[in-house]
N, C-alpha and C. Protein backbone atom coordinates (compact mmCIF):
# COMPACT_ATOMS: atom_id res chain seq x y z
N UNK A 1 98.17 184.57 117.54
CA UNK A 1 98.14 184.73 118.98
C UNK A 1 97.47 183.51 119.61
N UNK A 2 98.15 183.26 120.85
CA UNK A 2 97.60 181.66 121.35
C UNK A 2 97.02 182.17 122.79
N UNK A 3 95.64 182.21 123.06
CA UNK A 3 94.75 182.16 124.02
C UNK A 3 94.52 181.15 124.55
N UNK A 4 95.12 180.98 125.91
CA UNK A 4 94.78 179.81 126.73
C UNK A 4 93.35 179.46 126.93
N UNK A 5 92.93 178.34 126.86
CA UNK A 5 91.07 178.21 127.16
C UNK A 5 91.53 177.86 128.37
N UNK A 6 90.27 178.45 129.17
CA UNK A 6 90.07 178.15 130.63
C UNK A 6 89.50 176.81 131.02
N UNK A 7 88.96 176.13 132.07
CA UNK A 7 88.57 175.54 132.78
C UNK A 7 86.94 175.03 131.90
N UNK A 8 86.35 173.83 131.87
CA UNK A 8 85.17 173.68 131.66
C UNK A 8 84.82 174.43 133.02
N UNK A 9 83.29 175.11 132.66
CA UNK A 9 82.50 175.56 134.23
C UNK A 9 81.59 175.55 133.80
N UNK A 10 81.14 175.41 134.86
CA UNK A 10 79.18 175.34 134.80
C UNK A 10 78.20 174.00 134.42
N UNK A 11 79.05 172.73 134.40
CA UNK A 11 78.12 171.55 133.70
C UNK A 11 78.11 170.98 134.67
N UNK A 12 77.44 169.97 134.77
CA UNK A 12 76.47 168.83 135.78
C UNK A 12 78.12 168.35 136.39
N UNK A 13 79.10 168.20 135.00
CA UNK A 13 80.16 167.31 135.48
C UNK A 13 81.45 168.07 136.45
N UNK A 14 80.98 169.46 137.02
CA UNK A 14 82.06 169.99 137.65
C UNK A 14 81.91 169.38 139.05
N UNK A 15 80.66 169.31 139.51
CA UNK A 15 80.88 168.36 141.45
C UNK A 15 80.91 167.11 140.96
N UNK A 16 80.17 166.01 139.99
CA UNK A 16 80.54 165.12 140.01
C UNK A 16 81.77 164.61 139.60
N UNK A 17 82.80 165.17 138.82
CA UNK A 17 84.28 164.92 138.88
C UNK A 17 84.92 165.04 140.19
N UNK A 18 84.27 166.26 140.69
CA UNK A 18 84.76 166.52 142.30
C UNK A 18 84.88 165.46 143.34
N UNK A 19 83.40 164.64 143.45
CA UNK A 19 83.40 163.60 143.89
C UNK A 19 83.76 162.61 143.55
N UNK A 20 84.11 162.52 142.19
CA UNK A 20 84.76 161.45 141.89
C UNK A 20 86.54 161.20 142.37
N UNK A 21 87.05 162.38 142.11
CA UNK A 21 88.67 162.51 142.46
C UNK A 21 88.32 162.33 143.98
N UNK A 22 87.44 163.10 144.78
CA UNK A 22 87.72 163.11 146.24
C UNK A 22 86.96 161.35 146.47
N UNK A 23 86.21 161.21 146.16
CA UNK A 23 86.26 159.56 146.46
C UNK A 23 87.44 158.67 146.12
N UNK A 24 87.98 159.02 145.34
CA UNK A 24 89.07 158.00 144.46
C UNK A 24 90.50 158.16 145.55
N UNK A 25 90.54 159.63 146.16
CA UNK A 25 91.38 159.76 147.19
C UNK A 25 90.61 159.03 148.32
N UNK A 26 89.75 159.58 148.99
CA UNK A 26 89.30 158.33 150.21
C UNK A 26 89.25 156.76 150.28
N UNK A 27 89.03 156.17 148.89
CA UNK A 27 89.45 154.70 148.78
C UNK A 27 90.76 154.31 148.84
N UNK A 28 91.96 155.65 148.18
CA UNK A 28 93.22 155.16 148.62
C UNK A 28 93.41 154.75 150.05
N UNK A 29 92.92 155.94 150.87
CA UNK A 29 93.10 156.68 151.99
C UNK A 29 92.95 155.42 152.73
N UNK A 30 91.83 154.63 152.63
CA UNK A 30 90.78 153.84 153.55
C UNK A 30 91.58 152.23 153.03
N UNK A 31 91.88 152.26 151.82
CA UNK A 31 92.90 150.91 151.88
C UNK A 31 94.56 150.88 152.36
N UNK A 32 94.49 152.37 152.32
CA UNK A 32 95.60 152.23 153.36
C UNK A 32 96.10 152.26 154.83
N UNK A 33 95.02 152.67 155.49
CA UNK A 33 94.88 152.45 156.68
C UNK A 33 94.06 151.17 157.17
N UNK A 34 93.04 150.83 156.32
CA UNK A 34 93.22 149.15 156.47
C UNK A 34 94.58 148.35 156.27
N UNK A 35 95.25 148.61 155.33
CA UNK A 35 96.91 147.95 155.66
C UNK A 35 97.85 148.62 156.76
N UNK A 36 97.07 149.68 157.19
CA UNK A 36 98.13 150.58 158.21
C UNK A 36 97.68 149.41 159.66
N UNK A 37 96.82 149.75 159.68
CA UNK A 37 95.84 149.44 161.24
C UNK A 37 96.73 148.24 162.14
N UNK A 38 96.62 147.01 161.07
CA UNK A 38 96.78 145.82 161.73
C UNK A 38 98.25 145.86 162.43
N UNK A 39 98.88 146.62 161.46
CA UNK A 39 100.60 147.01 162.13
C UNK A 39 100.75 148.76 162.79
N UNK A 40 100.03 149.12 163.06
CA UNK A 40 99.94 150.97 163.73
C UNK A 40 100.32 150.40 165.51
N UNK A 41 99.41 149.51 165.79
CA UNK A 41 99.05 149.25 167.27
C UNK A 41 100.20 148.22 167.85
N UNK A 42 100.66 147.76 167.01
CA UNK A 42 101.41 146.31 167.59
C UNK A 42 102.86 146.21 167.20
N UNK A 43 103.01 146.20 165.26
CA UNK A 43 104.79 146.34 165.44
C UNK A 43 105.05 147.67 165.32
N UNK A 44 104.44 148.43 164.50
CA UNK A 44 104.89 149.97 164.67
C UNK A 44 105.81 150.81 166.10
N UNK A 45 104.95 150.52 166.91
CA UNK A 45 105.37 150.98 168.51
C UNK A 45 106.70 150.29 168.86
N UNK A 46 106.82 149.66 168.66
CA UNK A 46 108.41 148.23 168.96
C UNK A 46 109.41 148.88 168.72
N UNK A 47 109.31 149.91 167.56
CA UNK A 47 110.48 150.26 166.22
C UNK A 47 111.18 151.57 166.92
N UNK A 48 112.24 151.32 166.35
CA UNK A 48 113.28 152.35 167.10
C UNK A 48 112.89 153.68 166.34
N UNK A 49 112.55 154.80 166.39
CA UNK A 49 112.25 156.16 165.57
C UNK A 49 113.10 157.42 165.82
N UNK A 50 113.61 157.95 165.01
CA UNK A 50 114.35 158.88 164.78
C UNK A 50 113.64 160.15 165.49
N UNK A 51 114.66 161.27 165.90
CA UNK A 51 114.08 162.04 167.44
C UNK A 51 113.31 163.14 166.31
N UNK A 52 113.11 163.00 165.31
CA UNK A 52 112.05 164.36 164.52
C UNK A 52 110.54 163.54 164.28
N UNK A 53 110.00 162.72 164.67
CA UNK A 53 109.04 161.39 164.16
C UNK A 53 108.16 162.28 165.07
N UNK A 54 107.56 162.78 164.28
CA UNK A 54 105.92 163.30 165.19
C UNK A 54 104.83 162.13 165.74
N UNK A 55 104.60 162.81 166.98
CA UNK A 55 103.51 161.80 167.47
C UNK A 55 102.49 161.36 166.45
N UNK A 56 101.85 159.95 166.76
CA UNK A 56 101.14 159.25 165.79
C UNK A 56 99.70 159.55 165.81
N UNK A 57 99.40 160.78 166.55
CA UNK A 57 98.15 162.01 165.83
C UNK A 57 98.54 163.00 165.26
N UNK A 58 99.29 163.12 164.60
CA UNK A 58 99.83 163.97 163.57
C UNK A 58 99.19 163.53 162.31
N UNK A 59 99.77 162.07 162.28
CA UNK A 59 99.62 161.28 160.94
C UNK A 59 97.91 161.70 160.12
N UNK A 60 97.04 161.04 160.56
CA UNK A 60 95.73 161.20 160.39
C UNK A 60 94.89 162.38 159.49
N UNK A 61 95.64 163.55 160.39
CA UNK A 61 95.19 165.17 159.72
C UNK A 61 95.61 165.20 158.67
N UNK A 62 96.97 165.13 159.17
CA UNK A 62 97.64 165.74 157.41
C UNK A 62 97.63 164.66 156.34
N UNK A 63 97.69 163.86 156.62
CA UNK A 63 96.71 162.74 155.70
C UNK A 63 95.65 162.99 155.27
N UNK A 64 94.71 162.93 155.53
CA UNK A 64 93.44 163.47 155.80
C UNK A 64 93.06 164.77 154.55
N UNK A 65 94.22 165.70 155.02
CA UNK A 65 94.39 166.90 154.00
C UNK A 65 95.13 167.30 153.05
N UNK A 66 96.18 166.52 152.87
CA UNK A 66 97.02 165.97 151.64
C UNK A 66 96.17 165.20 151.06
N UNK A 67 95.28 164.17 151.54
CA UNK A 67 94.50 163.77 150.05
C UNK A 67 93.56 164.56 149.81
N UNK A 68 92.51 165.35 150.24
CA UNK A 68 91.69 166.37 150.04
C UNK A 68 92.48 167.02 148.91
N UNK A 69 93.45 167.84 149.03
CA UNK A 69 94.21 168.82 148.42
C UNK A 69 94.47 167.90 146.81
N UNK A 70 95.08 166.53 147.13
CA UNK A 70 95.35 165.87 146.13
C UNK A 70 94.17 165.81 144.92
N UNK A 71 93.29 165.68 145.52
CA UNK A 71 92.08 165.13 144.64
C UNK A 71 91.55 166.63 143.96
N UNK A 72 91.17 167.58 144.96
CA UNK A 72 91.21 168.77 144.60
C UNK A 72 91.89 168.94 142.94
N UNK A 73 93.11 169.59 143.28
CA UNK A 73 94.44 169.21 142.25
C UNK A 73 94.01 168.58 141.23
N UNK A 74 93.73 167.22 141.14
CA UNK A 74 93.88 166.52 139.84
C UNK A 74 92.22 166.98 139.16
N UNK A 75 91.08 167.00 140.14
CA UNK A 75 90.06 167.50 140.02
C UNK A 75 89.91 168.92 138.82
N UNK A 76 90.85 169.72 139.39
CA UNK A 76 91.05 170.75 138.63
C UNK A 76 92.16 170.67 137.09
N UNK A 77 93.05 169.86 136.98
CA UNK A 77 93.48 169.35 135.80
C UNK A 77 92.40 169.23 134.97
N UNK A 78 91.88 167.77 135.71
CA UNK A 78 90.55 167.46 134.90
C UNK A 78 89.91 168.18 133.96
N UNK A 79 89.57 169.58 134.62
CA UNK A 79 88.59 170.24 134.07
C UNK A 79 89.30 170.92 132.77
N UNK A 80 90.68 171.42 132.53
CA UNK A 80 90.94 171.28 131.74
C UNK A 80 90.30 171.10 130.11
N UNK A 81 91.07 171.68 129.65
CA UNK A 81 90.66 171.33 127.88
C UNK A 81 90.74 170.25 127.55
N UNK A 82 90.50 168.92 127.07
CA UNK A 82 91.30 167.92 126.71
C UNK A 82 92.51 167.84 125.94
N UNK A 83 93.33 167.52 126.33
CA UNK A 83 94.96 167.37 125.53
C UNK A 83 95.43 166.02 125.48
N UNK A 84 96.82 165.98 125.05
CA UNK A 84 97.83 165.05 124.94
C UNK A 84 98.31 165.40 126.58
N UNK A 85 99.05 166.41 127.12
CA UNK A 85 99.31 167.09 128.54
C UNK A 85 98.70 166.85 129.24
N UNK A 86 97.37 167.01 129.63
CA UNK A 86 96.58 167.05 130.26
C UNK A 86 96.04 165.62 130.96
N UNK A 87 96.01 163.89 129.46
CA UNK A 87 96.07 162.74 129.91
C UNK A 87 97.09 162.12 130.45
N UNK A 88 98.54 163.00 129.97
CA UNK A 88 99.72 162.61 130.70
C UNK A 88 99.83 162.70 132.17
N UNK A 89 99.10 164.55 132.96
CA UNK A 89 99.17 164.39 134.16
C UNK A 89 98.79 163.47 134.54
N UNK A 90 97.24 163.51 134.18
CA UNK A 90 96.36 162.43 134.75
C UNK A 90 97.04 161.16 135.38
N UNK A 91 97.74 160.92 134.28
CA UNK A 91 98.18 159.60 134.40
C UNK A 91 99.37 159.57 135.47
N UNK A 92 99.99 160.64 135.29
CA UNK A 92 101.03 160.39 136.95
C UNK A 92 100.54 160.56 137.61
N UNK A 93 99.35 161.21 137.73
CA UNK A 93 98.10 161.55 139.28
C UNK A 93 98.10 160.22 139.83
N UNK A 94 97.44 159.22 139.28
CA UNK A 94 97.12 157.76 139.31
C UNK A 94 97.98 156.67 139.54
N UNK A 95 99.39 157.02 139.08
CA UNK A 95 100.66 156.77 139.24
C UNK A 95 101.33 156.96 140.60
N UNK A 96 101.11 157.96 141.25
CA UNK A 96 101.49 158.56 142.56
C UNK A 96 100.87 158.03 143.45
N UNK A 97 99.40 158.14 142.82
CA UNK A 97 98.49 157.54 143.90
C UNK A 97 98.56 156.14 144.14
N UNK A 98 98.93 155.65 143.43
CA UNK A 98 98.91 153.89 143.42
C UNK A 98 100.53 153.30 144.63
N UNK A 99 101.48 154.27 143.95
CA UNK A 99 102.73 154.47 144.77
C UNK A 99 102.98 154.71 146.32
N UNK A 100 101.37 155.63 146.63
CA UNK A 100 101.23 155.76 147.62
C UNK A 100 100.84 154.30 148.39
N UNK A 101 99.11 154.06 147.87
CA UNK A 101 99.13 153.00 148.31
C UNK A 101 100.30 151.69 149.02
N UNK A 102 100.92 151.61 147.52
CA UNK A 102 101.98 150.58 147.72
C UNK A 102 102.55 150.86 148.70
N UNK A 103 103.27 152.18 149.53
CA UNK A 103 104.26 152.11 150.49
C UNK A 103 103.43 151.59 151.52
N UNK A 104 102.33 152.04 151.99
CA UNK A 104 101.58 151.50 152.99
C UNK A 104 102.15 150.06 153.46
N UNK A 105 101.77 149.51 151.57
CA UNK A 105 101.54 148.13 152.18
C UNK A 105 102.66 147.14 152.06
N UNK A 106 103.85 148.30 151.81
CA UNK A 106 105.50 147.78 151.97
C UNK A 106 106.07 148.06 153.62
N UNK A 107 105.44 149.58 153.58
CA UNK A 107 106.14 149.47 155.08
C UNK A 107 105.32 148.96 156.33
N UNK A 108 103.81 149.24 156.34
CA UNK A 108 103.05 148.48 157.14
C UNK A 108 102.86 146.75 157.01
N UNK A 109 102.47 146.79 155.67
CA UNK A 109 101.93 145.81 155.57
C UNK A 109 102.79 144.47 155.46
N UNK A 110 104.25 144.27 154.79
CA UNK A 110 105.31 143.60 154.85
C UNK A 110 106.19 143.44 155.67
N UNK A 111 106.14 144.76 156.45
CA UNK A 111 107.23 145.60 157.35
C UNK A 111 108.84 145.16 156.64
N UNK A 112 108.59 145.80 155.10
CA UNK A 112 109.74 145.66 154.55
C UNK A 112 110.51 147.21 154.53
N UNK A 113 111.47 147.58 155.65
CA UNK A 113 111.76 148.75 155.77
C UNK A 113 112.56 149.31 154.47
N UNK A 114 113.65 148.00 154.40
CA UNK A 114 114.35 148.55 153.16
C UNK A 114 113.57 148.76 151.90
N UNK A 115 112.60 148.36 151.25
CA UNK A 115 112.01 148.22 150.01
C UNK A 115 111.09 149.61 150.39
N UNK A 116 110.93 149.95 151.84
CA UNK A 116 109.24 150.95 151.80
C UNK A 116 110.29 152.18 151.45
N UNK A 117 111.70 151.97 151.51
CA UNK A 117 112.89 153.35 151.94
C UNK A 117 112.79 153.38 150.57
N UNK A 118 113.13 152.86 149.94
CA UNK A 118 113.26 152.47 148.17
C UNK A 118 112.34 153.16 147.63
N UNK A 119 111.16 152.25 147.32
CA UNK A 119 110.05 153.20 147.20
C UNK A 119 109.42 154.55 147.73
N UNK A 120 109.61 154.87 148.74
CA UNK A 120 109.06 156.23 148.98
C UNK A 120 110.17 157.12 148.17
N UNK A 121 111.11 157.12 148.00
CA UNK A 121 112.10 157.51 147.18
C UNK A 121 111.54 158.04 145.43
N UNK A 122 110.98 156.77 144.96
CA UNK A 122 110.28 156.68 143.41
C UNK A 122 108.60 157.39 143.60
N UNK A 123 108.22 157.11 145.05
CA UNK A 123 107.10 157.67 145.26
C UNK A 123 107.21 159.50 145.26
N UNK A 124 108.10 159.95 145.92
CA UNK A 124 108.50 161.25 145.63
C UNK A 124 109.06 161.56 144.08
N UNK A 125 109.36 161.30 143.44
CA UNK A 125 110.03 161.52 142.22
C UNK A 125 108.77 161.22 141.43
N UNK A 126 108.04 160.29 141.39
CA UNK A 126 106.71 160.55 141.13
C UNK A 126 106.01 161.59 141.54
N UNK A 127 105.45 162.09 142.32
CA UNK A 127 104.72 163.04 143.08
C UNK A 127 105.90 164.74 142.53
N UNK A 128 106.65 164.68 142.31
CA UNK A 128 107.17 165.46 141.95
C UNK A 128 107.06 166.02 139.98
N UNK A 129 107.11 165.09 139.80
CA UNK A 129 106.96 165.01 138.03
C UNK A 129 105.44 165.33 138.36
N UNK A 130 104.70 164.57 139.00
CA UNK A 130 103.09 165.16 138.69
C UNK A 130 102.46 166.29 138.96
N UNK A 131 103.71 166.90 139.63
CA UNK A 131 103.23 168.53 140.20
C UNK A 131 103.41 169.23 138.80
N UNK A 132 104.90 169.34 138.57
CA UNK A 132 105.14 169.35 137.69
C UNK A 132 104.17 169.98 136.24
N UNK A 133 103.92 168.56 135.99
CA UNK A 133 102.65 168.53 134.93
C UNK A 133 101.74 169.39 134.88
N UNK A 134 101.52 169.39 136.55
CA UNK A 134 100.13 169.98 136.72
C UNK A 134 100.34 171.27 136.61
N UNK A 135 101.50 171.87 136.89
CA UNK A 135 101.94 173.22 136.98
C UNK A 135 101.60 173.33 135.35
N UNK A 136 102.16 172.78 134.26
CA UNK A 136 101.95 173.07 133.02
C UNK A 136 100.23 173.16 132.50
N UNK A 137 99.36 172.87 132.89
CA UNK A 137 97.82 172.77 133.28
C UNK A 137 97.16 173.78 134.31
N UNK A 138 97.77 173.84 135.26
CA UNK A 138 97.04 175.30 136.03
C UNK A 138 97.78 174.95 137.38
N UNK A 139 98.06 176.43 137.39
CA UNK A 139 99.43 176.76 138.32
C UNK A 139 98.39 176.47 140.04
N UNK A 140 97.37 176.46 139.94
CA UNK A 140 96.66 176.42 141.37
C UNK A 140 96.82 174.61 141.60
N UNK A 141 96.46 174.21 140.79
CA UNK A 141 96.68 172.67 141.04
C UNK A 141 98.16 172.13 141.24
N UNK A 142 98.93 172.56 140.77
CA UNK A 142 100.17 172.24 140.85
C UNK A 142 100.94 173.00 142.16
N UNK A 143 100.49 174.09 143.09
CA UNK A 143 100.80 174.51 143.96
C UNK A 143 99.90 173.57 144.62
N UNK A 144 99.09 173.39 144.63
CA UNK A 144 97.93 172.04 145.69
C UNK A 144 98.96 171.43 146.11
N UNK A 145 100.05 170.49 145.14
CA UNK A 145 100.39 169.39 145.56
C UNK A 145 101.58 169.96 146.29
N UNK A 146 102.60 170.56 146.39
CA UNK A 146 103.52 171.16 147.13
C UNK A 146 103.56 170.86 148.88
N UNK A 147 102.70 170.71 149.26
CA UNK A 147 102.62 170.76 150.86
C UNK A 147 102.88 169.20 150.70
N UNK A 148 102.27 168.24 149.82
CA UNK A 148 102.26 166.82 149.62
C UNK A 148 103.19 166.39 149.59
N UNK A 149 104.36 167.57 148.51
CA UNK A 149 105.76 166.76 148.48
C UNK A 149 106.66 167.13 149.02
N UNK A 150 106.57 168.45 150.34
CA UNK A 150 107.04 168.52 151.71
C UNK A 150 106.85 167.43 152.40
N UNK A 151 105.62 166.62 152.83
CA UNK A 151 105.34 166.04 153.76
C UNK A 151 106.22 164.62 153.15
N UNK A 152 106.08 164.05 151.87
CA UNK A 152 106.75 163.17 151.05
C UNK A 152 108.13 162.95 151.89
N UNK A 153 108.98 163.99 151.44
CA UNK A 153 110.00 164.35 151.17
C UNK A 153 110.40 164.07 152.78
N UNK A 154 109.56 164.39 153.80
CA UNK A 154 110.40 164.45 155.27
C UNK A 154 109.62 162.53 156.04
N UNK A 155 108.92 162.43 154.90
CA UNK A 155 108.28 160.96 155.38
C UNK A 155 109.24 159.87 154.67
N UNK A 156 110.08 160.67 153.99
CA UNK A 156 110.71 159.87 153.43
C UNK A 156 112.43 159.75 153.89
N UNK A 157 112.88 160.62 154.62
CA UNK A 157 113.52 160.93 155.58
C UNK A 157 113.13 160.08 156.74
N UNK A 158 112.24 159.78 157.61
CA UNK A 158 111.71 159.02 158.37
C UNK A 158 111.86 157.81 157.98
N UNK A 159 111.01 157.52 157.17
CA UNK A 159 111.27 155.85 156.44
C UNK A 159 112.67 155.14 156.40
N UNK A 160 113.48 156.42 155.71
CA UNK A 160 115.01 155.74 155.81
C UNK A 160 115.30 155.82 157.45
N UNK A 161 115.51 156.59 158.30
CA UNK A 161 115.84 156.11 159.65
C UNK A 161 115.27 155.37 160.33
N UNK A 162 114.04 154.78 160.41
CA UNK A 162 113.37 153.41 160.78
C UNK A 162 114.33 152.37 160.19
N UNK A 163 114.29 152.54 158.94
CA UNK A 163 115.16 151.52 158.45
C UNK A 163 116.41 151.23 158.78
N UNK A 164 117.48 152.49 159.03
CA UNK A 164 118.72 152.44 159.96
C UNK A 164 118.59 152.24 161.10
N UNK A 165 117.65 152.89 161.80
CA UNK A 165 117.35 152.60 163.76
C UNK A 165 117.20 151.14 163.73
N UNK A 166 116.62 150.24 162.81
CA UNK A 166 115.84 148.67 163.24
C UNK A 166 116.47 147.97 162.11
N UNK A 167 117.57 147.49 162.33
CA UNK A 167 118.19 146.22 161.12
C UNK A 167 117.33 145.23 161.12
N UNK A 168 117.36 144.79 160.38
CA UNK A 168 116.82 143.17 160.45
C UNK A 168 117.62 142.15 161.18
N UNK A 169 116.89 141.30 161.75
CA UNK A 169 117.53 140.52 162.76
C UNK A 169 117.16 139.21 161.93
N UNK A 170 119.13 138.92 162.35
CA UNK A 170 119.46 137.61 161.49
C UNK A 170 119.43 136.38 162.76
């Protein structure tokens, strides 16, 4: 008979992992809105946007709480037994997250529409496999990320119609 082991609990290392995942999300967070910033105020506004594009205080919150949730999530992997499974999520956690970054600083930061359309594409298919995973590790973490790859999924929808609304000018 195979008894799942639960969760490490109770050691010094359950808030400090905590803070570690939720810091590791706020440094994404904070280098990406340093690559957001310089283009949010100036070419962003220019760009032709598709009529479902929520106002640009939308963005912030659910940002804000998609990485909370994110870090959460992998936080709770973490705790986990150690496995072969378990370093695999990890590793698309880190994978996603890095993916994230990158679009930032494809679609802000390059204002390369076609390449940010591209990528948010691999960025979802990432973020999707890592739920995934996580679902195989604990079904609460892997429901965490779900709202993430709603929001993905319709930001990524967006991305491609920026990219159709605004050709590049030859």
């Amino acid at each position: 008979m195979h008894v799942e082991q639960g969760p490490r609990l109770g050691t010094w290392r359950d808030p400090v992992g905590l803070f570690a995942f939720l810091a590791i999300c706020a440094l994404v967070a904070a280098f990406g809105g340093m690559i957001t910033s310089a283009s949010v105020t100036t070419w962003y506004p220019t760009l032709q946007k598709p009529a479902l594009n929520p106002p640009d205080w939308v963005f912030g919150p659910v940002w804000t709480l998609l990485y909370a949730m994110m870090a959460v999530a992998a936080w709770r992997v973490w705790r986990r037994p150690a496995s072969r499974m378990r370093r695999i999520a990890l590793y698309f956690f880190f994978i996603q997250l890095a993916l994230n970054l990158l679009w930032s600083y494809l679609f802000f930061g390059q204002q390369a529409l076609f390449w940010a359309t591209i990528e948010i594409v691999v960025l979802l298919a990432a973020i999707i496999a890592t739920t995934g995973l996580f679902l195989t590790q604990e079904r609460l973490a892997g429901w965490l990320l779900v709202p993430y790859i709603l929001w993905v999924a319709f930001a990524s929808y967006l991305t491609y119609a920026i990219w159709v609304l605004n050709p590049p000018v030859t």
